[in-house]
C-alpha atoms as a PDB file:
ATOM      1  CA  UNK A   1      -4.581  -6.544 -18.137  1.00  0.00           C
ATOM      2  CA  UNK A   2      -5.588  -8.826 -20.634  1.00  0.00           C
ATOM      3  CA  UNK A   3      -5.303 -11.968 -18.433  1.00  0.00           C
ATOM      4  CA  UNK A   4      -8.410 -13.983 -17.166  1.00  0.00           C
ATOM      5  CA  UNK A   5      -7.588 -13.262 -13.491  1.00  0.00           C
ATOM      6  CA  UNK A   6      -4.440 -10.927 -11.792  1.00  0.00           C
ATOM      7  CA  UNK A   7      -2.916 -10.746  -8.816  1.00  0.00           C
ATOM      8  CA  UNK A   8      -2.065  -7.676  -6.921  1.00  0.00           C
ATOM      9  CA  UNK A   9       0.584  -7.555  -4.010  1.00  0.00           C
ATOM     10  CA  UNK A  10       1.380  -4.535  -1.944  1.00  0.00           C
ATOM     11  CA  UNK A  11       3.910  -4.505   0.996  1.00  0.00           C
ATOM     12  CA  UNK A  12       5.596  -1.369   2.930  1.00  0.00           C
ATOM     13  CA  UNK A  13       9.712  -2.886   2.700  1.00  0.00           C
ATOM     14  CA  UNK A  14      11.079  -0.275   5.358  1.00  0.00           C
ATOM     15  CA  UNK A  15      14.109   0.398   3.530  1.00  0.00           C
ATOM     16  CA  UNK A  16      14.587  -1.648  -0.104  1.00  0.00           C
ATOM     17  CA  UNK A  17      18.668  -1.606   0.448  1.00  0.00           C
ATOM     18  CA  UNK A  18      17.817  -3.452   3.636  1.00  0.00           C
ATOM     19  CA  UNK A  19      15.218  -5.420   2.761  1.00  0.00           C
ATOM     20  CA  UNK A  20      16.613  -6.471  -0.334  1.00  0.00           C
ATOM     21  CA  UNK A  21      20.640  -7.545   2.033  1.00  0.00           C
ATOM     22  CA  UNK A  22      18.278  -9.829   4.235  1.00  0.00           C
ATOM     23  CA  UNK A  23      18.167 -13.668   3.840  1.00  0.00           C
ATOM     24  CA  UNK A  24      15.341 -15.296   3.257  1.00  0.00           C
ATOM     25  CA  UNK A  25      14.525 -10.777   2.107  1.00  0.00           C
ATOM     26  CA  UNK A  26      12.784  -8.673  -0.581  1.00  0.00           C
ATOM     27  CA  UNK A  27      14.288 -10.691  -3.350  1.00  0.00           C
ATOM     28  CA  UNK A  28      13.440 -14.347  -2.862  1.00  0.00           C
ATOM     29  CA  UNK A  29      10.049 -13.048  -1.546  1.00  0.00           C
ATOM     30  CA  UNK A  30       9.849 -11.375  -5.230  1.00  0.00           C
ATOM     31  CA  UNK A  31      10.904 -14.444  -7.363  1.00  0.00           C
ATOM     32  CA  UNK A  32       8.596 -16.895  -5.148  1.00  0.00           C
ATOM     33  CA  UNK A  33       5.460 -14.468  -5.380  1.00  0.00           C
ATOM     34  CA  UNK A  34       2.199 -15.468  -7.496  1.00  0.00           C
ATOM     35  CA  UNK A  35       1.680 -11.629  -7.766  1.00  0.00           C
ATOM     36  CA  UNK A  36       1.235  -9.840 -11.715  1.00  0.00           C
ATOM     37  CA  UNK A  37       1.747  -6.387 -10.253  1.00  0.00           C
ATOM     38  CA  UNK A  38       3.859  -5.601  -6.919  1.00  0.00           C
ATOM     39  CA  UNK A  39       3.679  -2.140  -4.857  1.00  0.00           C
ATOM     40  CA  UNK A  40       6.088  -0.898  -2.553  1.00  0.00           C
ATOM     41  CA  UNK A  41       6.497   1.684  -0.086  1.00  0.00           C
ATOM     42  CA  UNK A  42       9.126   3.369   1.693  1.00  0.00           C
ATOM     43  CA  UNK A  43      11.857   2.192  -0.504  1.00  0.00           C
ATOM     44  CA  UNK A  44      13.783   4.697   0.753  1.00  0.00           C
ATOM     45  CA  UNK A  45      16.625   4.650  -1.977  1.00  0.00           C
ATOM     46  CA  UNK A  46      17.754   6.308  -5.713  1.00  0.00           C
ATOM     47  CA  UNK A  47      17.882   2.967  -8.752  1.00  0.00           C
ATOM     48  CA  UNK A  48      21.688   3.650  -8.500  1.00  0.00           C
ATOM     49  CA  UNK A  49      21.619   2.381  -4.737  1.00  0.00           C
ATOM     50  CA  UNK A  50      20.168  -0.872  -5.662  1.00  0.00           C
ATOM     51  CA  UNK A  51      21.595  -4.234  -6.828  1.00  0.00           C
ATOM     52  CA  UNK A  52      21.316  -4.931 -10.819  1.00  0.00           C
ATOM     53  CA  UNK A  53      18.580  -7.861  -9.127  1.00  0.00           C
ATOM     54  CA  UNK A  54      16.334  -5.432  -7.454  1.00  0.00           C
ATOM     55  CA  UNK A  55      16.271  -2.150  -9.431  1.00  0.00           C
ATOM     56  CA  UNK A  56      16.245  -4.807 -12.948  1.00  0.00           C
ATOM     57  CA  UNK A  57      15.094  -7.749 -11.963  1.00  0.00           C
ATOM     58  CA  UNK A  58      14.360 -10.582 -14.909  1.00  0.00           C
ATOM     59  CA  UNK A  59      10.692 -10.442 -15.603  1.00  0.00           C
ATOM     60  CA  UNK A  60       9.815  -7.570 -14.114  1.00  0.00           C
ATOM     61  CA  UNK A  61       9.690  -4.189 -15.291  1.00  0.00           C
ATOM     62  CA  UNK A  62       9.788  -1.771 -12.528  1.00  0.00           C
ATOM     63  CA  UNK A  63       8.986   2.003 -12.090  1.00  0.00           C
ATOM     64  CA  UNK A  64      11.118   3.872  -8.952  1.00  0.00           C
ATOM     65  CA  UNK A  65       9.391   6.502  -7.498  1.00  0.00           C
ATOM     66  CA  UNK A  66      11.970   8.243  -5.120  1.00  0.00           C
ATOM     67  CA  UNK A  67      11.440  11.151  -2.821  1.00  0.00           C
ATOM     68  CA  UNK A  68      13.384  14.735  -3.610  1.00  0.00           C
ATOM     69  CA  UNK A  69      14.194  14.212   0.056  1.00  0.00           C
ATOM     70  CA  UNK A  70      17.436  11.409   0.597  1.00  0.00           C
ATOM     71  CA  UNK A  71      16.319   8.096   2.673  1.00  0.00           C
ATOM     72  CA  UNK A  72      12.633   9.415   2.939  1.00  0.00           C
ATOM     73  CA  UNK A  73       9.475   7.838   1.558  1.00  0.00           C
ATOM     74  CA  UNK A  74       9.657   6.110  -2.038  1.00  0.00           C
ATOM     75  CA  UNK A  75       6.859   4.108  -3.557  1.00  0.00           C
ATOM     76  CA  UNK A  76       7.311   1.634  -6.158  1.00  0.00           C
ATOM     77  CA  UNK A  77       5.633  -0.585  -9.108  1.00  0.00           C
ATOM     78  CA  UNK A  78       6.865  -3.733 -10.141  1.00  0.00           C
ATOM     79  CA  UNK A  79       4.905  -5.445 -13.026  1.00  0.00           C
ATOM     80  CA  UNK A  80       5.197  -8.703 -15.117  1.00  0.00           C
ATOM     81  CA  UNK A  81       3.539  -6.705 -18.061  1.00  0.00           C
ATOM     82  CA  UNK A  82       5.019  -3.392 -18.734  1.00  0.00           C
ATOM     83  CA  UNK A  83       2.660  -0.510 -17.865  1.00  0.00           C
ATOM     84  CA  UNK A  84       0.487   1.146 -20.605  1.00  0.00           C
ATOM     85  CA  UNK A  85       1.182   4.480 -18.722  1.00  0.00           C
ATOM     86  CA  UNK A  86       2.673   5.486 -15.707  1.00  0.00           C
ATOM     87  CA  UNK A  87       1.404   8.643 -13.418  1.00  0.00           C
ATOM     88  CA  UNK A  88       3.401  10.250 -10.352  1.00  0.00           C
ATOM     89  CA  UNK A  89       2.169  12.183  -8.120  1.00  0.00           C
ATOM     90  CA  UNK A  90      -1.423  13.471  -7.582  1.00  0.00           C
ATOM     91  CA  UNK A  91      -1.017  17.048  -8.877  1.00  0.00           C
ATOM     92  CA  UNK A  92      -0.806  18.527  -5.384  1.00  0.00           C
ATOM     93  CA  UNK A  93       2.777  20.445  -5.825  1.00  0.00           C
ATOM     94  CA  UNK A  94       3.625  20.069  -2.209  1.00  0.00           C
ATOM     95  CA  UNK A  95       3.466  16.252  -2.283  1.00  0.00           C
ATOM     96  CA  UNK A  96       4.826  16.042  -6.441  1.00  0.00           C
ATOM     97  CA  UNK A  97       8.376  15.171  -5.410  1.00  0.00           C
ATOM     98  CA  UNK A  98       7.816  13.353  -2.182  1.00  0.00           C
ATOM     99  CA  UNK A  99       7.402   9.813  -3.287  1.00  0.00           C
ATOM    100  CA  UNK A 100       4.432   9.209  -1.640  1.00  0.00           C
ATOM    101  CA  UNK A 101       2.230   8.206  -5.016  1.00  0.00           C
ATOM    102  CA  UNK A 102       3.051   6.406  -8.439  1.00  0.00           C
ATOM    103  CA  UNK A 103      -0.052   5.008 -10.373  1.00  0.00           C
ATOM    104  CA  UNK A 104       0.020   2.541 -13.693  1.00  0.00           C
ATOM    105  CA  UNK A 105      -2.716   1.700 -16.114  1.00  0.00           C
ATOM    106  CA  UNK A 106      -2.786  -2.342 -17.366  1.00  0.00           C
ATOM    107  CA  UNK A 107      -5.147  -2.748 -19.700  1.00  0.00           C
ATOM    108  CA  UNK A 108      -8.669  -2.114 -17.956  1.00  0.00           C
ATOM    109  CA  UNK A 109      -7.379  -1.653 -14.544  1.00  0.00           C
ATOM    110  CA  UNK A 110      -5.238   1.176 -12.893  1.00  0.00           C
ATOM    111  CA  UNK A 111      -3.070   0.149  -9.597  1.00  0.00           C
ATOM    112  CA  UNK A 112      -1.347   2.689  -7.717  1.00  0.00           C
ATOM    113  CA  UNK A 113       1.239   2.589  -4.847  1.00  0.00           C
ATOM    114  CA  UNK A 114       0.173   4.860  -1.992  1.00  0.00           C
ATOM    115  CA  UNK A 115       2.494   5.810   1.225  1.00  0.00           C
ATOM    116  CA  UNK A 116       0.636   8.080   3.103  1.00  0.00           C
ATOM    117  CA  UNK A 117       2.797  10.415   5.285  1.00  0.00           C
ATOM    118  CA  UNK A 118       3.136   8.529   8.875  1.00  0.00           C
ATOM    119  CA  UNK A 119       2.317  11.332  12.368  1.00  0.00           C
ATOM    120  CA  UNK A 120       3.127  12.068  15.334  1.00  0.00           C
ATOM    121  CA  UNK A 121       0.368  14.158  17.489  1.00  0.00           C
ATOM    122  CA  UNK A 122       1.635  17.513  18.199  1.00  0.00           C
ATOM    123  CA  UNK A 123       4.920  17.759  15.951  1.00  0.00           C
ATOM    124  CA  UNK A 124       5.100  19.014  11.880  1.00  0.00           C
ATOM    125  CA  UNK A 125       4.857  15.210  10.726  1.00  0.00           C
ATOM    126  CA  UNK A 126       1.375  15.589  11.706  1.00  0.00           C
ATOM    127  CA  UNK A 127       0.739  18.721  10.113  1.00  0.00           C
ATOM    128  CA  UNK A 128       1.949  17.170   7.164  1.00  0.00           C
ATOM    129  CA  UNK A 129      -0.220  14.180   7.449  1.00  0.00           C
ATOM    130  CA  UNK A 130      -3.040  15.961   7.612  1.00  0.00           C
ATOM    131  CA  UNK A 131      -2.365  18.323   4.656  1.00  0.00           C
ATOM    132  CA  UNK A 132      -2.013  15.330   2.541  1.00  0.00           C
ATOM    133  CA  UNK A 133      -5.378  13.758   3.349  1.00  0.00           C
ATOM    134  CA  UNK A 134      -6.766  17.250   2.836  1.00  0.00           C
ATOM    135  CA  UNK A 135      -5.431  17.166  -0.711  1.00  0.00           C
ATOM    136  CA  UNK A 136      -5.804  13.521  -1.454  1.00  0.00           C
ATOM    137  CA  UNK A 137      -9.475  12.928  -0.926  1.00  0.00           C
ATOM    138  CA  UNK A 138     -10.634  15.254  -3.302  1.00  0.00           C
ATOM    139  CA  UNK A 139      -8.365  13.002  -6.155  1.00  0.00           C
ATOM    140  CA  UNK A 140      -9.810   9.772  -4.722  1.00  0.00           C
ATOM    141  CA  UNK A 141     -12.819  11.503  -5.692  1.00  0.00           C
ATOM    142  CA  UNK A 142     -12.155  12.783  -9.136  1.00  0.00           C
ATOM    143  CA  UNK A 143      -9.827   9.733 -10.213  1.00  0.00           C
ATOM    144  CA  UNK A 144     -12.888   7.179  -9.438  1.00  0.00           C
ATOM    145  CA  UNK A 145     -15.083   9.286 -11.777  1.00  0.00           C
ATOM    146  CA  UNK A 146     -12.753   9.234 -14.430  1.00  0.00           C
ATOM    147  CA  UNK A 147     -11.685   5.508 -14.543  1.00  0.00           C
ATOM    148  CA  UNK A 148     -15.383   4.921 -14.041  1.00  0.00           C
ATOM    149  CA  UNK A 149     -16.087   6.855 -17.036  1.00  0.00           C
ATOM    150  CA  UNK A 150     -13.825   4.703 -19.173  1.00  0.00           C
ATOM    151  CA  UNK A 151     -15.062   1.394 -17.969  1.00  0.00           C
ATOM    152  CA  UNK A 152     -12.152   1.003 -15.841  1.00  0.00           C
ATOM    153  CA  UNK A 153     -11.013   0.205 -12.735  1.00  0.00           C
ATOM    154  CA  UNK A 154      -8.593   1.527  -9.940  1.00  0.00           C
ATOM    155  CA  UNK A 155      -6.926   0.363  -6.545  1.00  0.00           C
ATOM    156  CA  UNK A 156      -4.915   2.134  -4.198  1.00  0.00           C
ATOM    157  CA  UNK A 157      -2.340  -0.191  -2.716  1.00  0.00           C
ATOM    158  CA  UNK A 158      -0.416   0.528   0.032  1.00  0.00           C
ATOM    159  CA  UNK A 159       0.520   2.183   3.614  1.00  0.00           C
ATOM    160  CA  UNK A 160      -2.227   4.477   4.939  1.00  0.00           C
ATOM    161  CA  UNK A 161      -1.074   4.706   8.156  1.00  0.00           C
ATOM    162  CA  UNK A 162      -4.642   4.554   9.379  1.00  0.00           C
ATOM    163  CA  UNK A 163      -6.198   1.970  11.545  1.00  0.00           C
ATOM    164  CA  UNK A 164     -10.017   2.472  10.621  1.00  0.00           C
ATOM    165  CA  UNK A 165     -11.868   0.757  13.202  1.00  0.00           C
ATOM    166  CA  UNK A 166     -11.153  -1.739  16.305  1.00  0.00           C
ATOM    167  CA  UNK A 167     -10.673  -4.547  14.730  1.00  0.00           C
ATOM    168  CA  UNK A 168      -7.591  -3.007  12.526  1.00  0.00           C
ATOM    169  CA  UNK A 169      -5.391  -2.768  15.526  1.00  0.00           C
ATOM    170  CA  UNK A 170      -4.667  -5.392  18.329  1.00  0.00           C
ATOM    171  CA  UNK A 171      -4.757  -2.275  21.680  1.00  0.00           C
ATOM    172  CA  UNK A 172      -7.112  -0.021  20.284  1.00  0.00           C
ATOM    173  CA  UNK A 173      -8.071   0.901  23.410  1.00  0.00           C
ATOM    174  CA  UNK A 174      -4.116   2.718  24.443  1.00  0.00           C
ATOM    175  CA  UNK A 175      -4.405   4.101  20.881  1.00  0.00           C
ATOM    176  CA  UNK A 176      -7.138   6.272  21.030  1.00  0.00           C
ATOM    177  CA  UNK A 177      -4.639   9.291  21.116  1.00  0.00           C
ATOM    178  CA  UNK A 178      -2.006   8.732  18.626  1.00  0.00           C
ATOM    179  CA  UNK A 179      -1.416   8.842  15.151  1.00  0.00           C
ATOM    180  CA  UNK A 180      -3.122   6.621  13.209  1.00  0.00           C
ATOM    181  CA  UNK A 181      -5.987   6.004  15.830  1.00  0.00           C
ATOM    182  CA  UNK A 182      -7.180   9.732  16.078  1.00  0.00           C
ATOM    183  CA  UNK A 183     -10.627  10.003  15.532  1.00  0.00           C
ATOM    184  CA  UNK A 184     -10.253  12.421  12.784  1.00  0.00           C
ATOM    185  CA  UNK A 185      -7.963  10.332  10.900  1.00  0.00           C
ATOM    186  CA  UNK A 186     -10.555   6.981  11.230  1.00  0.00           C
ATOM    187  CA  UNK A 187     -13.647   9.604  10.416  1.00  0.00           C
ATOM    188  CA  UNK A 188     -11.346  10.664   7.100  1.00  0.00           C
ATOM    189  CA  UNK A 189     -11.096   7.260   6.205  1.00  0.00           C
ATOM    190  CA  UNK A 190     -14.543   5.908   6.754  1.00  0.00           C
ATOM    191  CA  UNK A 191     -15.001   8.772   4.131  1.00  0.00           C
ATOM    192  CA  UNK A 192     -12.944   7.475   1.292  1.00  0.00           C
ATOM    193  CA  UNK A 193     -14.839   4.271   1.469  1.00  0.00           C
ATOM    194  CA  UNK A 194     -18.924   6.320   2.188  1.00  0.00           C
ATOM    195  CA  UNK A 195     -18.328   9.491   0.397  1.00  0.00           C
ATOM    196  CA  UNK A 196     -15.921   8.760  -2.177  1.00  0.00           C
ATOM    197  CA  UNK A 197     -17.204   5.313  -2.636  1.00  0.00           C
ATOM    198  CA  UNK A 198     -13.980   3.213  -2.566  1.00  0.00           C
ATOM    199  CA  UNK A 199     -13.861  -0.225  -1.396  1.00  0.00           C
ATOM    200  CA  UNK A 200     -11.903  -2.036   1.489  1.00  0.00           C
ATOM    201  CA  UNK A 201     -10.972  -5.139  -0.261  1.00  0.00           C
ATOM    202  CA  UNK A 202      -9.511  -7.099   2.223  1.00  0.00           C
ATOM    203  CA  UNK A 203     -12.381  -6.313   4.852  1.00  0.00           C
ATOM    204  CA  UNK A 204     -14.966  -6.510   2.366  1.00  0.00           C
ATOM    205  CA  UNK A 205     -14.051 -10.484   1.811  1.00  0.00           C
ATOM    206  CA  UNK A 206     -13.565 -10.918   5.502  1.00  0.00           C
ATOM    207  CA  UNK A 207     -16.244  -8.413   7.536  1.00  0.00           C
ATOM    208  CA  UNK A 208     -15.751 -10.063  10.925  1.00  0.00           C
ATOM    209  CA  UNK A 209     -12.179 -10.847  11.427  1.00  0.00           C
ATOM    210  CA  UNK A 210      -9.889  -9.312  13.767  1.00  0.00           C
ATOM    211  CA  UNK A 211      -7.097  -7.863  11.136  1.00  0.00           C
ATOM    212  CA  UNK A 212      -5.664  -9.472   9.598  1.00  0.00           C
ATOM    213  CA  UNK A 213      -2.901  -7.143  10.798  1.00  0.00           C
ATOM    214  CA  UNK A 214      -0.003  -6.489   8.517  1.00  0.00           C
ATOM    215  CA  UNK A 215       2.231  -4.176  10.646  1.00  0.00           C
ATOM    216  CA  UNK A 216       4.120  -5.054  14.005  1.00  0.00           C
ATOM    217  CA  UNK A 217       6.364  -3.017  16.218  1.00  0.00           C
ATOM    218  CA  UNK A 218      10.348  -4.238  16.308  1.00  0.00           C
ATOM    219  CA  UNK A 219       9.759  -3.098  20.062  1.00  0.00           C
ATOM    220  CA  UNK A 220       9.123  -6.182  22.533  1.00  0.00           C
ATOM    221  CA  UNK A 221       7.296  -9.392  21.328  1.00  0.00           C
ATOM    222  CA  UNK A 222       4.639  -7.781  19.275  1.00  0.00           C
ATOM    223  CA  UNK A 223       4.897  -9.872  16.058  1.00  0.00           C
ATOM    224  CA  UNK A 224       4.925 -12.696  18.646  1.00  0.00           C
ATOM    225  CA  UNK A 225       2.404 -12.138  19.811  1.00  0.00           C
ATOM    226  CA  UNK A 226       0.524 -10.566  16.644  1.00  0.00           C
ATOM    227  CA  UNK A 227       0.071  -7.113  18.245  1.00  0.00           C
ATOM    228  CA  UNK A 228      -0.622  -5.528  15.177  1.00  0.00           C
ATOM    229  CA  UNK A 229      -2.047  -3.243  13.220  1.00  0.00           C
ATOM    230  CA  UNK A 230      -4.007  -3.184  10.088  1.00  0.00           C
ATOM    231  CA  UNK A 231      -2.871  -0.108   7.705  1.00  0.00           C
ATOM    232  CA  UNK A 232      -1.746  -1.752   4.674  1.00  0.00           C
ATOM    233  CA  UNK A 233      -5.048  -1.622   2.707  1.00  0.00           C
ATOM    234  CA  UNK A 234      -5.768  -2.286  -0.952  1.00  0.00           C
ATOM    235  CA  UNK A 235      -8.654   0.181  -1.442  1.00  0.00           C
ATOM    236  CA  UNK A 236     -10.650  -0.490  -5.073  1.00  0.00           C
ATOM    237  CA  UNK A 237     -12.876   0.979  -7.282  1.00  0.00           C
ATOM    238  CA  UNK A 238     -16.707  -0.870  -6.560  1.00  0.00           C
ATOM    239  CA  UNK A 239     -16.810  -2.840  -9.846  1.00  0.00           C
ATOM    240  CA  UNK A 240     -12.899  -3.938  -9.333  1.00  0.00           C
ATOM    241  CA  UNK A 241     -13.523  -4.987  -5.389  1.00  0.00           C
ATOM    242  CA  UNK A 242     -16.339  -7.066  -6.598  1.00  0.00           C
ATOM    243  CA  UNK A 243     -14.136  -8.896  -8.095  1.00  0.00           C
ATOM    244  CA  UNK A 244     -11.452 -10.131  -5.647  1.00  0.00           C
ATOM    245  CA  UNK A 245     -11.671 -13.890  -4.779  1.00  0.00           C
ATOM    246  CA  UNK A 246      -9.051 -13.922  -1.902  1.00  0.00           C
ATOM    247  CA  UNK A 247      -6.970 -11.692   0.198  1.00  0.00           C
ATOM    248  CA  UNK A 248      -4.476 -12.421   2.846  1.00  0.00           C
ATOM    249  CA  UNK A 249      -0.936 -10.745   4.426  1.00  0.00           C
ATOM    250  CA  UNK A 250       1.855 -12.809   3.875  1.00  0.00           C
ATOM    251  CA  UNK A 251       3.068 -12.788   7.649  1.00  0.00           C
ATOM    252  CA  UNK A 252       6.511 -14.146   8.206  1.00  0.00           C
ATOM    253  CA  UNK A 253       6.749 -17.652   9.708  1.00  0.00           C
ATOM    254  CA  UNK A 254       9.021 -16.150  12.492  1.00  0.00           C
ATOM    255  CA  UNK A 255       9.974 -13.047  13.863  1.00  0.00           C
ATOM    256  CA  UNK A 256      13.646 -14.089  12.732  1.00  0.00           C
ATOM    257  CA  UNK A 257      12.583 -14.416   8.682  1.00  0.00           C
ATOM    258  CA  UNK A 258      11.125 -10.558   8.770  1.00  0.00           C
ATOM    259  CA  UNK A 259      12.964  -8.924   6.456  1.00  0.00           C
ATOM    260  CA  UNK A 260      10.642  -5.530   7.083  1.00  0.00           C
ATOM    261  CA  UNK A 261       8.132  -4.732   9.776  1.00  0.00           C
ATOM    262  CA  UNK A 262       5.340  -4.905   7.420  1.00  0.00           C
ATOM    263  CA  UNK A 263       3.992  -7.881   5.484  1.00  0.00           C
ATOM    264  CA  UNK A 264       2.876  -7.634   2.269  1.00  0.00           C
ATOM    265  CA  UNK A 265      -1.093  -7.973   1.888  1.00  0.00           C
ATOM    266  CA  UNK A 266      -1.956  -9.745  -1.516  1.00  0.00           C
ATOM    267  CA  UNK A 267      -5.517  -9.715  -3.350  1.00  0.00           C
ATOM    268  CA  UNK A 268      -6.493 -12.045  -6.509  1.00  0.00           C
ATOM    269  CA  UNK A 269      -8.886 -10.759  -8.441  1.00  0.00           C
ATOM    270  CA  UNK A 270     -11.140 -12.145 -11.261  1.00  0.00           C
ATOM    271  CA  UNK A 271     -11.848 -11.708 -14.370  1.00  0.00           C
ATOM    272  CA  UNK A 272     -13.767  -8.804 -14.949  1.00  0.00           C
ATOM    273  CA  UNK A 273     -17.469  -8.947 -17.160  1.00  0.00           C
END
């Protein structure tokens, strides 16, 4: 990007058809945001399924990412500036048609829309959770060196269905067994940030705060009463997460204006050296 500062804006939509119907929804969300670059997950939906304002809306150019598999997964990029280059997948074939990973270059920085597979202890979904971390860490790895090479930078946007410590999730404490609380899925996660080197932007601007969370439960009063969790990460490159001036998640002024179960988690960044 060629811009003094950018802003980056990532939010899990549950279902673009649906979040796209709602009112206030996905689309006056998308013409009110500050954001340069957009990511979405779980789109869920082929561009023919869409309305001419949300697969081609004005200003935007937008890259679709659907899964092979009907109404699963989907990421998304929607940009102001139209991408240099555009990457899908992360040459793992098991995950290369699953819609689970679209990255774009802009000028000196790469931003990617992530949707890591969501588990359930003791049942395939888990199996294939884990195969995917398993494969993805090693291209964390590899991808950093590369952009790092070229003076570049790099952030992984999106839903990665792990809470990493305590203070990601409201009741940690009746987690401790399931998916996205398991301590091997918090240990793989404190290693994309020690061994691979990444960056939690959000938590790196705000060390001590409980959350912010950007996912709540339809079940009960949970967005009431923000019992949340924090898996919707934007995870940078060191020299790119030095530069972020602000984060925040967008959450909804009322459970009744949610037009997904997420919120979408936005960064500004600076201008880099």
């Amino acid at each position: 990007m060629n811009q003094s500062s950018f802003v980056v804006s990532s939010v899990n939509v549950n279902g673009l058809r649906a979040a796209a119907k709602k009112d206030p929804g996905f689309g006056s969300w998308l013409s009110a945001t500050e954001a340069d670059v957009v990511c979405l997950q779980e789109t869920r939906a082929e561009a023919d399924q869409l309305p001419e304002g949300v697969v081609a809306p004005q200003g935007w150019h937008v890259v679709l990412c659907p899964a092979l598999a009907k109404g699963r997964a989907g990421v998304a990029i929607y940009s102001r500036a139209e991408p240099d280059a555009v990457r899908v997948g992360f040459g793992v074939e098991e995950f290369a048609e699953s819609g689970r990973y679209v990255e774009a270059d802009f000028g000196a920085v790469s931003v990617a829309s992530l949707y890591l597979p969501s588990g359930e202890v003791g049942t395939p979904r888990q199996e294939e959770k884990e195969r995917f971390m398993a494969a993805f860490l090693p291209f964390l790895v590899e991808r950093r060196a590369r952009v790092e090479e070229q003076g570049r930078g790099l952030v992984v946007c999106g839903d990665w269905n792990i809470a990493h410590t305590e203070a990601d999730l409201k009741n940690w404490r009746g987690n401790r067994r399931n998916s996205g609380f398991l301590p091997e899925e918090r240990a793989w996660m404190s290693r994309v940030f020690d061994e691979a080197g990444y960056v939690d932007v959000v938590r790196g601007l705000y060390p001590d705060q409980e959350g912010p969370y950007s996912w709540w439960s339809y079940r009960g009063r949970a967005f009431d009463n923000d019992t949340g969790w924090r898996i919707d990460y934007q995870v940078a490159t060191p020299g790119l997460a030095a530069r972020a001036l602000s984060g925040r998640v967008e959450r909804y002024p009322s459970r009744e204006e949610r037009w997904s179960d997420h919120a979408p988690v936005t960064v500004s960044y600076g201008a880099g050296k």
